[in-house]
C-alpha atoms as a PDB file:
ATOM      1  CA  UNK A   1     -17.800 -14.915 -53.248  1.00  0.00           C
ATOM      2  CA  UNK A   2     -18.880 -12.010 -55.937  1.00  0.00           C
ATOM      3  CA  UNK A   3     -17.100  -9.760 -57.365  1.00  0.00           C
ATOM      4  CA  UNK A   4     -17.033  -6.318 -56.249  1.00  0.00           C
ATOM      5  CA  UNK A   5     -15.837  -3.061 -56.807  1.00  0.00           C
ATOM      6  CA  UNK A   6     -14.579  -2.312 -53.328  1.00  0.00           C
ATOM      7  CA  UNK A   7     -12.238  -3.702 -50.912  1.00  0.00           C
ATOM      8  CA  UNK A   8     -13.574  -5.213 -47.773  1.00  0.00           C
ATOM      9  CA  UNK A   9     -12.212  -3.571 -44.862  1.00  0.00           C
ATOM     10  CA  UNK A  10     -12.454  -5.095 -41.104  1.00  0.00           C
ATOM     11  CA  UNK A  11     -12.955  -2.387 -38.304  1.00  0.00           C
ATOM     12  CA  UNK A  12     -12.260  -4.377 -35.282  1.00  0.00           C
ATOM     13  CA  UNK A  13     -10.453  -7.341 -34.332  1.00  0.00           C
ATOM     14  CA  UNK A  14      -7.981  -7.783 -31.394  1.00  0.00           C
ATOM     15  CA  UNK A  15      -4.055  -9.486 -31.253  1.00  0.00           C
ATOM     16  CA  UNK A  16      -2.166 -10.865 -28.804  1.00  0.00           C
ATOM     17  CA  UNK A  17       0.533 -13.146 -28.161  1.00  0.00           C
ATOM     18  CA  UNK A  18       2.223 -15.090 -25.257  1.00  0.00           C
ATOM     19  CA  UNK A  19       5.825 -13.358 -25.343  1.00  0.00           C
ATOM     20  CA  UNK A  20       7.597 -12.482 -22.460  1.00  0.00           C
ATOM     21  CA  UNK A  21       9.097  -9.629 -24.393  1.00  0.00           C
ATOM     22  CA  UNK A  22       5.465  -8.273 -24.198  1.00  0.00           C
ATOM     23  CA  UNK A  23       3.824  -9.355 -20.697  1.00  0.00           C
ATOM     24  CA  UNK A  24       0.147  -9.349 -20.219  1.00  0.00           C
ATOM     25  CA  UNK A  25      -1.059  -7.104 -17.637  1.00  0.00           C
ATOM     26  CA  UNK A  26      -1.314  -8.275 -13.879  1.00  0.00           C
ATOM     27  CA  UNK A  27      -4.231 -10.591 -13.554  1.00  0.00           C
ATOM     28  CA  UNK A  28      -5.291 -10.671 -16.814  1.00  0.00           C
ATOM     29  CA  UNK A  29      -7.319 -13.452 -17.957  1.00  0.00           C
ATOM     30  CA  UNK A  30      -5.642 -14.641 -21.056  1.00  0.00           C
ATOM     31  CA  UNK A  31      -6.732 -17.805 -22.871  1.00  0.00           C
ATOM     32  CA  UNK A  32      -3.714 -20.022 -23.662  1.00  0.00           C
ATOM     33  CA  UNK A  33      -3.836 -19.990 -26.784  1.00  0.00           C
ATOM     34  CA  UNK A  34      -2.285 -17.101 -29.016  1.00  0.00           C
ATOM     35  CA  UNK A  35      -4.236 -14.857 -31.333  1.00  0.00           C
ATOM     36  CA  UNK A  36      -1.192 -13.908 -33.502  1.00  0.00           C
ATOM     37  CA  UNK A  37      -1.897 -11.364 -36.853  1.00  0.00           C
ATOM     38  CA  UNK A  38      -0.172 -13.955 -39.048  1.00  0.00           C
ATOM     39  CA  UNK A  39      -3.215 -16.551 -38.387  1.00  0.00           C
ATOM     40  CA  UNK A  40      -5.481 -13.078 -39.148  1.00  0.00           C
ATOM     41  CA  UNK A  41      -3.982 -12.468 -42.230  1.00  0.00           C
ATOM     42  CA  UNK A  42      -4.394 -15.671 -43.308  1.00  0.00           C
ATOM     43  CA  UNK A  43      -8.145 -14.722 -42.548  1.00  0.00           C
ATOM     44  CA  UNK A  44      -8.118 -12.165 -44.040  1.00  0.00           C
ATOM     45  CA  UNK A  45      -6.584 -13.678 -47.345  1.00  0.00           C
ATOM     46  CA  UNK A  46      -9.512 -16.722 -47.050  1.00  0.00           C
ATOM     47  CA  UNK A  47     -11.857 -14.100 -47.088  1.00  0.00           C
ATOM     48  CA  UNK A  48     -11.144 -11.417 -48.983  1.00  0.00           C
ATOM     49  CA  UNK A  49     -10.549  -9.003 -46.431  1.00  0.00           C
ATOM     50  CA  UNK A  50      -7.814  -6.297 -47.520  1.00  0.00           C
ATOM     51  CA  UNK A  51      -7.174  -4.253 -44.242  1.00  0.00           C
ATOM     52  CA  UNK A  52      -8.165  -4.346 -40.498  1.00  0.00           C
ATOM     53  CA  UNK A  53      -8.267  -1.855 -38.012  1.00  0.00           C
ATOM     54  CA  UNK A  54      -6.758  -3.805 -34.107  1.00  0.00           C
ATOM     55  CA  UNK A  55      -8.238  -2.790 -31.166  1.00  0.00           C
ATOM     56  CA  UNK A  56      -5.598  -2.668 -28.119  1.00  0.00           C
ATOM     57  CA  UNK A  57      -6.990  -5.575 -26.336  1.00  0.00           C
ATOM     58  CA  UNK A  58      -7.967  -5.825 -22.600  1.00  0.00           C
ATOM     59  CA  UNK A  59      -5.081  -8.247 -22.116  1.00  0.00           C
ATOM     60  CA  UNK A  60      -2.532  -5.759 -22.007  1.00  0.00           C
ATOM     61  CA  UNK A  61      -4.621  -3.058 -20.376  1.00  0.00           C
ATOM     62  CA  UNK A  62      -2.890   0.276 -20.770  1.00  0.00           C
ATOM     63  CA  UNK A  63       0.583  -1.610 -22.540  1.00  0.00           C
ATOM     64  CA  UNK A  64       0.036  -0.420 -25.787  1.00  0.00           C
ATOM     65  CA  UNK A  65       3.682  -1.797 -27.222  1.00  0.00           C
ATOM     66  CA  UNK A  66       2.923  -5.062 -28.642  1.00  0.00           C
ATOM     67  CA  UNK A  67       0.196  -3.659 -30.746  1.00  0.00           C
ATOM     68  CA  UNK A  68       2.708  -0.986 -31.946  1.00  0.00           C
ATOM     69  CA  UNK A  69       5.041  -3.514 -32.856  1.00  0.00           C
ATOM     70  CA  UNK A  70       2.748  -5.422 -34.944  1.00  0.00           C
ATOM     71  CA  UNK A  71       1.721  -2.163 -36.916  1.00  0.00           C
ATOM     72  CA  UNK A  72       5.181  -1.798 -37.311  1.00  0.00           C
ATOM     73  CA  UNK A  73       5.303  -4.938 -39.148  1.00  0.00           C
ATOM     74  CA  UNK A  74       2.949  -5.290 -40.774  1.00  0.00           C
ATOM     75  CA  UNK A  75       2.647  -1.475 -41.829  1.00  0.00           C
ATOM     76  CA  UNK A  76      -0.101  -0.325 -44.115  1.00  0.00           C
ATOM     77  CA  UNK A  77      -2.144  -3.499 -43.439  1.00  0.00           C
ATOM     78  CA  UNK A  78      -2.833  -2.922 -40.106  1.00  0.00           C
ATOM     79  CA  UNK A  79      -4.363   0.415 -38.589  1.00  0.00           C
ATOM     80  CA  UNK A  80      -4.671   0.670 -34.280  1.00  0.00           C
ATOM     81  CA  UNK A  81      -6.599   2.022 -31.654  1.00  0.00           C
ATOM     82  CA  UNK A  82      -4.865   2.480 -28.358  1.00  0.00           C
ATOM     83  CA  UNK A  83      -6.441   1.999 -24.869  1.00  0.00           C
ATOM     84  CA  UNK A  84      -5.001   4.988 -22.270  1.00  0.00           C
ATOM     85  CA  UNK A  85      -5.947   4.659 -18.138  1.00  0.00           C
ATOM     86  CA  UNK A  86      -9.193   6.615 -17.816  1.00  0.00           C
ATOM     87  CA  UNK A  87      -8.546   7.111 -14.449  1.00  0.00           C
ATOM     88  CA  UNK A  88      -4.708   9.175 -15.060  1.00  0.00           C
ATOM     89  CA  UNK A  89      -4.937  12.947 -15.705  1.00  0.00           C
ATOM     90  CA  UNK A  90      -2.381  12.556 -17.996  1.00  0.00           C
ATOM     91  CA  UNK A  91      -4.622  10.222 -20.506  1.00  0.00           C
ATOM     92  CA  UNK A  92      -4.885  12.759 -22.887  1.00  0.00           C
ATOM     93  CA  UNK A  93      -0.921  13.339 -23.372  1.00  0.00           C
ATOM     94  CA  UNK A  94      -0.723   9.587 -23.581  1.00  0.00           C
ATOM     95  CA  UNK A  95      -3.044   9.765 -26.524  1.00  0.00           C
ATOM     96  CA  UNK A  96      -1.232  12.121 -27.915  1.00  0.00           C
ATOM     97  CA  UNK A  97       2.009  10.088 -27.375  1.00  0.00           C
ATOM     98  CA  UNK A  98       0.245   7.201 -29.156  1.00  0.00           C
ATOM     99  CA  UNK A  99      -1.339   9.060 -32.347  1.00  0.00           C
ATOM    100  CA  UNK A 100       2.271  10.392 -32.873  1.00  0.00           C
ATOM    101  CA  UNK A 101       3.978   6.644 -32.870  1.00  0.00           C
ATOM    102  CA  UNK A 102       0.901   5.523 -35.505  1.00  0.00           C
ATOM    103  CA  UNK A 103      -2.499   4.894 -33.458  1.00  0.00           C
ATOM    104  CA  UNK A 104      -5.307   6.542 -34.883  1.00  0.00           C
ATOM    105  CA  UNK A 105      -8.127   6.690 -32.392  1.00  0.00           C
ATOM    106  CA  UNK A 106      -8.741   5.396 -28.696  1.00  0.00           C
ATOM    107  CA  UNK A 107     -10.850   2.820 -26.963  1.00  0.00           C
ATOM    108  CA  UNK A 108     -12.935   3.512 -23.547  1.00  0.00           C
ATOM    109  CA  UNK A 109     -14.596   0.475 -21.916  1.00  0.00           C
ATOM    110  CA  UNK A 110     -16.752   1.748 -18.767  1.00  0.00           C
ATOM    111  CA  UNK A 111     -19.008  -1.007 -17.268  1.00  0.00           C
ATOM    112  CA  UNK A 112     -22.438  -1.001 -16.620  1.00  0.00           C
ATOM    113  CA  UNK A 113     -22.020  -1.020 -12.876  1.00  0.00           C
ATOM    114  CA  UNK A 114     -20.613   1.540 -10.581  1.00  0.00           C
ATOM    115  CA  UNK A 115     -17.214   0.699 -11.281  1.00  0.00           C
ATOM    116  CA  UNK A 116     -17.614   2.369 -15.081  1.00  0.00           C
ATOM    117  CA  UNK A 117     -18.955   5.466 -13.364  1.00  0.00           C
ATOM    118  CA  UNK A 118     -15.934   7.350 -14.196  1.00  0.00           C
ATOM    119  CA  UNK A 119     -17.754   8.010 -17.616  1.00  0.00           C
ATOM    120  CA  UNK A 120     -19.141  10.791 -16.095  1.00  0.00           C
ATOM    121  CA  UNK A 121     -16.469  12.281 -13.885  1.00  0.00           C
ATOM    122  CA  UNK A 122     -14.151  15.436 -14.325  1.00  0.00           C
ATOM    123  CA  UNK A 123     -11.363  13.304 -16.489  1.00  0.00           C
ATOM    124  CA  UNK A 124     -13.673  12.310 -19.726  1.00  0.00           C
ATOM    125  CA  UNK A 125     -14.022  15.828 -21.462  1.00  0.00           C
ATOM    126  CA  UNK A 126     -10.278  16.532 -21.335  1.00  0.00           C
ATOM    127  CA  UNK A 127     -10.011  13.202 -22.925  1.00  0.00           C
ATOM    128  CA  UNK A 128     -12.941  13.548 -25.416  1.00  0.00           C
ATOM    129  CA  UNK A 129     -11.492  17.056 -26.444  1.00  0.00           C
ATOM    130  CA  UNK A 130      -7.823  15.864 -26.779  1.00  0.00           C
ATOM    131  CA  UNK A 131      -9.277  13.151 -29.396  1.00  0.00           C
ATOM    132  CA  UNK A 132     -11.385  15.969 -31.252  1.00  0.00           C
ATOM    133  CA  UNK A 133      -7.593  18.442 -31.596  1.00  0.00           C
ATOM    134  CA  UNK A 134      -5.860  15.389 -32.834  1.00  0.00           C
ATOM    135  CA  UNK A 135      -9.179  14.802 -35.025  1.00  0.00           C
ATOM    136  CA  UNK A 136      -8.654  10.684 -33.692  1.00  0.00           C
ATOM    137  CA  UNK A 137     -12.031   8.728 -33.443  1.00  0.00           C
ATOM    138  CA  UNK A 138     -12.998   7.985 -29.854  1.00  0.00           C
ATOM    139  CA  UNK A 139     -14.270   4.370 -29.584  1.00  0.00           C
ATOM    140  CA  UNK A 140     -16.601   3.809 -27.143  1.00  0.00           C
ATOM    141  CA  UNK A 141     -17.239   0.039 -25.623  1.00  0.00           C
ATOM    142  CA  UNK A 142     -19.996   0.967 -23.173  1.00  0.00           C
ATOM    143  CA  UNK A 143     -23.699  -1.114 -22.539  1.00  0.00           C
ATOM    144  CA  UNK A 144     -26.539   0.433 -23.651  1.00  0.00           C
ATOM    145  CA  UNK A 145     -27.496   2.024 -20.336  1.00  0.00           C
ATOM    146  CA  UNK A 146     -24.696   4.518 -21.066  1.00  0.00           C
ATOM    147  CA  UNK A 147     -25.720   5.537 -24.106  1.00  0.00           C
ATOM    148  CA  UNK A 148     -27.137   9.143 -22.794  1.00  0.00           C
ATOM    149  CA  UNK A 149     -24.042   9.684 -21.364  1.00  0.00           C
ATOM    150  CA  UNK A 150     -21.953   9.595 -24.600  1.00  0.00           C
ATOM    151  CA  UNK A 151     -24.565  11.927 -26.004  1.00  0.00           C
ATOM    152  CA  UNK A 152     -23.631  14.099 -22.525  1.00  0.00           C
ATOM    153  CA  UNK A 153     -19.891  14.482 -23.902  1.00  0.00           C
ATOM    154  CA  UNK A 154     -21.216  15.070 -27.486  1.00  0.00           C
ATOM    155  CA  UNK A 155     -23.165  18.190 -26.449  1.00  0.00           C
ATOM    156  CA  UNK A 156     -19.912  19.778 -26.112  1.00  0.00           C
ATOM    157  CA  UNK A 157     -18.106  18.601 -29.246  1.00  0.00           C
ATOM    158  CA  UNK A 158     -20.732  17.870 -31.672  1.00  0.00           C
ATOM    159  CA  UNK A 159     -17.913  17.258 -34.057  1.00  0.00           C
ATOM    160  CA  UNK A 160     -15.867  14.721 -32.565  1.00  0.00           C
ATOM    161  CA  UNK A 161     -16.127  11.181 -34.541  1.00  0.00           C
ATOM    162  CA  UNK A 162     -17.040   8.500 -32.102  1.00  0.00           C
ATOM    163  CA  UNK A 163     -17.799   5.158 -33.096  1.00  0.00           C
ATOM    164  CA  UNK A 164     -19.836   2.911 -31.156  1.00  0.00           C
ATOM    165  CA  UNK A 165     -19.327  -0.478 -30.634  1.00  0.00           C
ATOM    166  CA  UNK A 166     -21.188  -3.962 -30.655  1.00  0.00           C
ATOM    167  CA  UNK A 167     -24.269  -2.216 -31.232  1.00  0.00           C
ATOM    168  CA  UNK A 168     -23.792  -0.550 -27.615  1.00  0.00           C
ATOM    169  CA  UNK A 169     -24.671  -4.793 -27.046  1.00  0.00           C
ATOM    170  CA  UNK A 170     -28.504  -3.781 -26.688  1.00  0.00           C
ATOM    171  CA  UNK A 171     -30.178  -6.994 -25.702  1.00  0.00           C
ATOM    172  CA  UNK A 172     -32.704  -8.510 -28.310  1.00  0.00           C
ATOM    173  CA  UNK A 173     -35.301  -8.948 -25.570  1.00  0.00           C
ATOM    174  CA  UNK A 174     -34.880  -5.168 -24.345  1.00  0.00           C
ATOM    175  CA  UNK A 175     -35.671  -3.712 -27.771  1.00  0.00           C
ATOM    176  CA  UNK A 176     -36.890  -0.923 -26.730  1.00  0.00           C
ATOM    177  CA  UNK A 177     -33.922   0.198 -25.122  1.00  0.00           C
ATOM    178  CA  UNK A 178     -32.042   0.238 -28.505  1.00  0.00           C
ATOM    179  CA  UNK A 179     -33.717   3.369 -28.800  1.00  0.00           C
ATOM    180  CA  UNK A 180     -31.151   5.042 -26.544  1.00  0.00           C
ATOM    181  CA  UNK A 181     -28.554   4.709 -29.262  1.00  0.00           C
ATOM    182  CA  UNK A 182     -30.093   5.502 -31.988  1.00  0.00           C
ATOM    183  CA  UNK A 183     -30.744   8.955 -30.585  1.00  0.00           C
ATOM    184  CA  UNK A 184     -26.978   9.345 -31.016  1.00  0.00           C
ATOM    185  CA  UNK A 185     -27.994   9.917 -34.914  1.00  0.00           C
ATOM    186  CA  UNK A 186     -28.460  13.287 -34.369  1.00  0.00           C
ATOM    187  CA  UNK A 187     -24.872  13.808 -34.249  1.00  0.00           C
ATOM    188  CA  UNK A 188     -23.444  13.393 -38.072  1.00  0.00           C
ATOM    189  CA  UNK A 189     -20.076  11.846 -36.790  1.00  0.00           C
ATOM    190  CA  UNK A 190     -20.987   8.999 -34.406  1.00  0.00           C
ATOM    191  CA  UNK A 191     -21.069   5.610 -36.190  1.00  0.00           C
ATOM    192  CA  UNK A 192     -22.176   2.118 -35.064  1.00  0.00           C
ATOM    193  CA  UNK A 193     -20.510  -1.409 -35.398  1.00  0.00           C
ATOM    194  CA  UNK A 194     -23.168  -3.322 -36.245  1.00  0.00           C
ATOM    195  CA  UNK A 195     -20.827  -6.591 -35.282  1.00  0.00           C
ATOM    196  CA  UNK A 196     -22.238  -8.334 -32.440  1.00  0.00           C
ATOM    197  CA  UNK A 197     -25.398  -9.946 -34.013  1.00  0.00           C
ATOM    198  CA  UNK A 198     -23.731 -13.337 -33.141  1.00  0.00           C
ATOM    199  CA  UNK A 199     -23.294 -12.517 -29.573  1.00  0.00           C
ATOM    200  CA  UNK A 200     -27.111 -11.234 -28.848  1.00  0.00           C
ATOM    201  CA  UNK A 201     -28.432 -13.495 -30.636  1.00  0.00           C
ATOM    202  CA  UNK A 202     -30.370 -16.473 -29.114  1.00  0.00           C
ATOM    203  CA  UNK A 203     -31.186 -18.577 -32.060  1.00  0.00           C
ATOM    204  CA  UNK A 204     -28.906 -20.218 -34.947  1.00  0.00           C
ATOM    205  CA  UNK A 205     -27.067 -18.427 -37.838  1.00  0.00           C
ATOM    206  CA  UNK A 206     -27.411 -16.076 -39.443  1.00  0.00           C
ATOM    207  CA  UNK A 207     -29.176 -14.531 -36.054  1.00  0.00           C
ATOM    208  CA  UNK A 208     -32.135 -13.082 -37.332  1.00  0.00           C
ATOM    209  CA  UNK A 209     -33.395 -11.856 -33.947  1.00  0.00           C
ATOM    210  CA  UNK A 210     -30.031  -9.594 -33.643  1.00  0.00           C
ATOM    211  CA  UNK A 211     -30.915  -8.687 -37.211  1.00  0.00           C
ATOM    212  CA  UNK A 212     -33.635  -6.539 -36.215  1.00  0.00           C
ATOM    213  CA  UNK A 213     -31.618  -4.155 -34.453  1.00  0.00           C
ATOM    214  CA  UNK A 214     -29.320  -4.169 -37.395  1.00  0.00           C
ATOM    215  CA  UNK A 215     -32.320  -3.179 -39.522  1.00  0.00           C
ATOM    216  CA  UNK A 216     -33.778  -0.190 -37.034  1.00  0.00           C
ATOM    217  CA  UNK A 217     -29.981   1.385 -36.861  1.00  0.00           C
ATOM    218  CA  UNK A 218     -29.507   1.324 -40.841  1.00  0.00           C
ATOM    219  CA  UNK A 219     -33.088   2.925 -40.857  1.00  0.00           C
ATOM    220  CA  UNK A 220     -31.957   5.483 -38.483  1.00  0.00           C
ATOM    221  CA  UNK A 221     -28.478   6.265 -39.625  1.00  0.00           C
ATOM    222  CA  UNK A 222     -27.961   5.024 -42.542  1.00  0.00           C
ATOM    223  CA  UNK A 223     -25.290   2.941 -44.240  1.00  0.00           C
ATOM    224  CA  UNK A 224     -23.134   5.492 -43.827  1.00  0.00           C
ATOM    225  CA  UNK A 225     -23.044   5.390 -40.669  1.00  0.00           C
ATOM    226  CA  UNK A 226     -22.287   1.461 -39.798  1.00  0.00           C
ATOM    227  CA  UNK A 227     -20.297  -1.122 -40.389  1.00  0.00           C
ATOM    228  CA  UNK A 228     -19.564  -4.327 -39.784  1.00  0.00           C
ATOM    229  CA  UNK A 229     -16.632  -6.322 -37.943  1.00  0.00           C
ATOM    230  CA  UNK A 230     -15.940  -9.518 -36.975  1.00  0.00           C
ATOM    231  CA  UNK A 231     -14.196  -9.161 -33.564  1.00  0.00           C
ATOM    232  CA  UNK A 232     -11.940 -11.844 -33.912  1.00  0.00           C
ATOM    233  CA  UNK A 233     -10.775 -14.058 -32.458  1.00  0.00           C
ATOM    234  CA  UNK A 234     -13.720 -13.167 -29.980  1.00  0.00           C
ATOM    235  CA  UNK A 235     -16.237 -14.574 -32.405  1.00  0.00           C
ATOM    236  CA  UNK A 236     -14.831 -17.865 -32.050  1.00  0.00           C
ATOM    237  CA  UNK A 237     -16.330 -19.004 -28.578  1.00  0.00           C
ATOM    238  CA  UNK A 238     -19.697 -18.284 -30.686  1.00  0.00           C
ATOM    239  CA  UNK A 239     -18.990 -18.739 -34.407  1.00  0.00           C
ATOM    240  CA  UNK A 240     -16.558 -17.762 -37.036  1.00  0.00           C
ATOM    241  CA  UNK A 241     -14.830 -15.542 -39.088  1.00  0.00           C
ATOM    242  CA  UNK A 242     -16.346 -16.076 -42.224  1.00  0.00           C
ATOM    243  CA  UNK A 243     -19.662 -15.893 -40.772  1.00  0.00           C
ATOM    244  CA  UNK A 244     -19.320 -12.480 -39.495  1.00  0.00           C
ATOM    245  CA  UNK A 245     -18.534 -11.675 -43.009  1.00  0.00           C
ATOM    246  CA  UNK A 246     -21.673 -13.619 -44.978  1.00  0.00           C
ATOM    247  CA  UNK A 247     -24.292 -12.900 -42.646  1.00  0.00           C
ATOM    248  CA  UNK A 248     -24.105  -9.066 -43.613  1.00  0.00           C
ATOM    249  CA  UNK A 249     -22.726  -9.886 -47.312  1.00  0.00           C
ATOM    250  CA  UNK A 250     -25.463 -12.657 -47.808  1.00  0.00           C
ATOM    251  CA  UNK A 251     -28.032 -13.069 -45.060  1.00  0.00           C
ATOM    252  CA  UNK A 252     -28.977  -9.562 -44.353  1.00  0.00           C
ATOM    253  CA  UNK A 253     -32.026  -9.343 -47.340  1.00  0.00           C
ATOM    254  CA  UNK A 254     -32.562  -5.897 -46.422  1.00  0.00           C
ATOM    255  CA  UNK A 255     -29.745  -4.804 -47.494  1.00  0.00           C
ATOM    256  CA  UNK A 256     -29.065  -3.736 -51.474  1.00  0.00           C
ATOM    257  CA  UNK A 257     -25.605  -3.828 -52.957  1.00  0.00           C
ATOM    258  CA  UNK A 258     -24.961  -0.170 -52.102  1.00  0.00           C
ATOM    259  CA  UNK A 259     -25.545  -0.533 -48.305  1.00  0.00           C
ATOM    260  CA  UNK A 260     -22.952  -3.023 -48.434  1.00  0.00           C
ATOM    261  CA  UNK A 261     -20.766  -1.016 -50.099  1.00  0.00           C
ATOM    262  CA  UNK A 262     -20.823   1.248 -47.212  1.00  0.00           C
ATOM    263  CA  UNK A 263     -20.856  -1.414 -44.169  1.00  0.00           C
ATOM    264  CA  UNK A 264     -17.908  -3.239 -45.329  1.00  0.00           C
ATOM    265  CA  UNK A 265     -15.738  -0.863 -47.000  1.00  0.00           C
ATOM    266  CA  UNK A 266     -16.716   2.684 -47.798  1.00  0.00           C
ATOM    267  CA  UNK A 267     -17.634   3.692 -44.189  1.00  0.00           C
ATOM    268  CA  UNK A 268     -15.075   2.002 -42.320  1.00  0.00           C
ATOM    269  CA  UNK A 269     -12.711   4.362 -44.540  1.00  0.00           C
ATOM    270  CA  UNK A 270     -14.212   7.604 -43.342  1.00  0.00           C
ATOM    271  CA  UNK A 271     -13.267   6.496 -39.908  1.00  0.00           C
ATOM    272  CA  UNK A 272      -9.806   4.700 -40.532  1.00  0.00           C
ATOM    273  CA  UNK A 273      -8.805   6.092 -44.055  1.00  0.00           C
ATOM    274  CA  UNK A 274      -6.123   3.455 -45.164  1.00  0.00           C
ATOM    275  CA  UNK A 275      -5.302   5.731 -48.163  1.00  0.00           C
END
């Protein structure tokens, strides 16, 4: 690995761990095995990753304690983003419960179907504007379809940082429809994980067929703007950790040394500041 002059930062991974002190939610669909932050930080160490931001995974639904407990732990290394019920009133005082015991930022998930049609209802802008007064990142986990409906909410808070994920998981067959997300550039705060180029991808490593998107969103926004991730341990019923890592470091050729400057590191700190 080179040398650089930044520290490589991870923006989204998940955690979880069978313990009966921290029960998975009802019906969850959890794989057996455990995806404990001890095996990530040993990762991270292989890798040269210094910090990672968790995402509250769907395990746990709306139980955000055994994340808390791990940044706890393992405080200063870890930052988290919580997940609240979309469908509770109260979702914005639960946010605010969570930023005050150390999450910083929270993750919405609404499906492509009817079932994610909540997006739109009366309970999102209270939400949205709770995040912008506690100046939190909203992450948004949401197909592509619903990309004019996060630009919807932005109308009224232009301000508010919201961070896309997965590349809004735009299909490399439906490239036209990436074009839905990149007319989120026209608000300055809204910034895209660029980290699902293994999962849309239909050919080998290093997925150059996802890497087309990549290139049309850093010609849009901008470095600044993205970043990568690996979404561990997600990655592994595709690839690997590392690989999430070298195929932006080392396989994307349109990228110079400054752009990754920004997609590993620099960006991920105007979002997640680890001081």
């Amino acid at each position: 690995m080179a040398d650089t002059d930044y520290r490589i930062l991870d923006p989204h991974v998940h955690v979880w761990k069978h313990d009966p002190q921290f029960p998975f939610a009802q019906g969850a669909n959890v794989p057996a095995r455990d995806a404990a932050p001890e095996t990530l930080l040993d990762l991270m160490k292989a890798n040269g990753v210094s910090k990672t931001v968790i995402i509250q995974v769907i395990h746990y639904k709306y139980d955000n304690s055994f994340l808390s407990s791990v940044l706890k732990r393992y405080l200063g290394t870890f930052q988290g983003v919580c997940r609240v019920d979309p469908l509770d009133p109260a979702a914005p005082d639960h946010l605010s419960k969570h930023t005050a015991d150390g999450f910083r930022g929270v993750r919405i998930s609404p499906a492509a179907n009817a079932s994610g049609d909540w997006f739109n209802g009366p309970l999102m802008p209270p939400l949205w504007k709770r995040c912008a007064d506690l100046k939190v990142p909203m992450t948004v986990l949401a197909p592509i379809g619903r990309m004019p409906q996060v630009a919807a909410q932005l109308e009224k808070l232009p301000d508010l940082t919201v961070v896309i994920d997965h590349m809004a998981d735009c299909p490399v067959d439906q490239p036209a429809e990436l074009e839905k997300l990149i007319a989120l550039q026209r608000y300055p705060n809204v910034f895209v994980k660029i980290s699902h180029t293994w999962s849309l991808s239909k050919q080998p490593y290093p997925w150059l067929d996802a890497q087309e998107h990549v290139k049309r969103l850093h010609h849009a926004f901008g470095p600044q703007r993205l970043m990568w991730a690996t979404d561990w341990p997600i990655i592994e019923g595709n690839s690997t950790y590392d690989k999430a890592l070298t195929v932006v470091r080392d396989e994307m050729k349109f990228l110079n040394d400054d752009d990754k400057r920004w997609m590993l590191s620099k960006t991920i700190e105007r979002v997640w500041p680890f001081g």
